[in-house]
C-alpha atoms as a PDB file:
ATOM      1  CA  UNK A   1      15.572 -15.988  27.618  1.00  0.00           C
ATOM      2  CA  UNK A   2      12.539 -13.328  27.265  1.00  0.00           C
ATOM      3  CA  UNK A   3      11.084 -11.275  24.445  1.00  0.00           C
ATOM      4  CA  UNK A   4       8.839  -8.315  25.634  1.00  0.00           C
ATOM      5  CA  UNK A   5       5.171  -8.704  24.029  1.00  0.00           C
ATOM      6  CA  UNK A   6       6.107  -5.139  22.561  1.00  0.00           C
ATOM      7  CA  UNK A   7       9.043  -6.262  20.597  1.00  0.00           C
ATOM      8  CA  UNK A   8       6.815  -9.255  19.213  1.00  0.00           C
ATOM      9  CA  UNK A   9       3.982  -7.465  18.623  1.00  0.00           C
ATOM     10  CA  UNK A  10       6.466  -5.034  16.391  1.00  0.00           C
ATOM     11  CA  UNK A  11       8.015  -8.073  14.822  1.00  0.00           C
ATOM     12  CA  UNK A  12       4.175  -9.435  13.822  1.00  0.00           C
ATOM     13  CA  UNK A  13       3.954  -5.894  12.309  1.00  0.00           C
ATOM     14  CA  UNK A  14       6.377  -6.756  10.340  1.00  0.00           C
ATOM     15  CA  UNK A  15       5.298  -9.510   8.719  1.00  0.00           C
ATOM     16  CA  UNK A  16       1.977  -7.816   7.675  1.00  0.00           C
ATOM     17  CA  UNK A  17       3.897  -5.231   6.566  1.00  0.00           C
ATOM     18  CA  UNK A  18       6.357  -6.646   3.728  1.00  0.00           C
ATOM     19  CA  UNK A  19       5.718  -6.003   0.384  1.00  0.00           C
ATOM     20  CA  UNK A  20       6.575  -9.761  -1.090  1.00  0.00           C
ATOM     21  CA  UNK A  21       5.824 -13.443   0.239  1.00  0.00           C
ATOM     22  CA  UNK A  22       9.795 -14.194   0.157  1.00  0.00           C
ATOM     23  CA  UNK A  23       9.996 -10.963   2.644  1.00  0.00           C
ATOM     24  CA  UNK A  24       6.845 -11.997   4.656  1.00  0.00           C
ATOM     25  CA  UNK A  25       7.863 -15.551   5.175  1.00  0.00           C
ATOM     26  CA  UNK A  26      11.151 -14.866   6.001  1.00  0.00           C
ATOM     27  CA  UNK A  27       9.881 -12.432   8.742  1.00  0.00           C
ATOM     28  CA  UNK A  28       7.468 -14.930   9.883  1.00  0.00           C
ATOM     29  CA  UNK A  29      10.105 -17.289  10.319  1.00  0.00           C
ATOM     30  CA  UNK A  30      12.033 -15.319  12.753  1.00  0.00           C
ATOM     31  CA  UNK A  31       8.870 -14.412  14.353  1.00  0.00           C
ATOM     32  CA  UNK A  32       8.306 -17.850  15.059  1.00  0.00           C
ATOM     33  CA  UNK A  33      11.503 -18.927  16.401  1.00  0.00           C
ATOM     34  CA  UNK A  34      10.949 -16.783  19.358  1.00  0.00           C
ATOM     35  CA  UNK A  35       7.982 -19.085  21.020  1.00  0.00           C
ATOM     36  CA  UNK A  36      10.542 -20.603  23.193  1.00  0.00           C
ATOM     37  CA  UNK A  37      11.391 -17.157  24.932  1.00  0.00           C
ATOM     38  CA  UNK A  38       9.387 -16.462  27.862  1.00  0.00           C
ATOM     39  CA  UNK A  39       6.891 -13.461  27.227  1.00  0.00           C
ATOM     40  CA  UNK A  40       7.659 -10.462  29.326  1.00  0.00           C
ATOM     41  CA  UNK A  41       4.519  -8.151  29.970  1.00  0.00           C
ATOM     42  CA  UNK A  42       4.486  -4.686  29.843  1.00  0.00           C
ATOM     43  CA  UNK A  43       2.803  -2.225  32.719  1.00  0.00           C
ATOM     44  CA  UNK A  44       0.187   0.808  31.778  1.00  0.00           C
ATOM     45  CA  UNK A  45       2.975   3.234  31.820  1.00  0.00           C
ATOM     46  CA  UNK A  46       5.134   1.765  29.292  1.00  0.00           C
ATOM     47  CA  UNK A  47       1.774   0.948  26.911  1.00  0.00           C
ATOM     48  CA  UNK A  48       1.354   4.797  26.939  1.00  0.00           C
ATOM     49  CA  UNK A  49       5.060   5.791  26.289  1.00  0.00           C
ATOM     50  CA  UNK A  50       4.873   2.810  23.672  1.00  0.00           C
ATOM     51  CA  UNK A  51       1.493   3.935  21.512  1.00  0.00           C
ATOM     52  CA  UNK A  52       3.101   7.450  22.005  1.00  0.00           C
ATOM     53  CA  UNK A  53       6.560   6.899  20.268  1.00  0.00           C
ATOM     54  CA  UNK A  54       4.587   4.718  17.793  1.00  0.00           C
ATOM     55  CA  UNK A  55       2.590   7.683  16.849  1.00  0.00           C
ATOM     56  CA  UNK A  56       5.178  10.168  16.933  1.00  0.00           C
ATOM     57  CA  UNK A  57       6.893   7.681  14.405  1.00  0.00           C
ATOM     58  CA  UNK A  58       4.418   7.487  12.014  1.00  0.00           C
ATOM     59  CA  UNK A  59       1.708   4.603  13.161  1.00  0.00           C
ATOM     60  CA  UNK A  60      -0.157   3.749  10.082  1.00  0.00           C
ATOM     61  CA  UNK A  61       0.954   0.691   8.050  1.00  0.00           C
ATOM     62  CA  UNK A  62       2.111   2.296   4.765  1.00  0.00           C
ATOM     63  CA  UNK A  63       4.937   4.199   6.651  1.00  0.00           C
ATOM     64  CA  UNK A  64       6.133   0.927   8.259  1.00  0.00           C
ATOM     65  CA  UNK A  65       6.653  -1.131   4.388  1.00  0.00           C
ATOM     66  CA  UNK A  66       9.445  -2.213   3.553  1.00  0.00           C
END
């Protein structure tokens, strides 16, 4: 199986992002069940559509907390 190194860098996000250890851990957990999946890299092209959708989504950290 394969995880793209956009969807875990999204899921690390994640983790810094919860608001309580319980939350954080829990994340980190899942996070770290996915080092058996085979990384998928991403090309320039979807990098740029990437950072833009992130930005058009509201980028900074305090609008990802939950």
């Amino acid at each position: 199986m394969y995880v793209s190194v956009v969807t875990l860098a999204e899921l690390h996000a994640g983790v810094h992002a919860a608001r309580d250890t319980d939350t954080r851990a829990q994340r980190l957990r899942t996070v770290e069940s996915l080092v058996r999946f085979e990384l998928l890299p991403i090309g320039a092209d979807a990098a740029r559509h990437w950072a833009r959708l992130r930005y058009r989504l509201g980028s900074r950290p305090e609008d990802q907390r939950q």
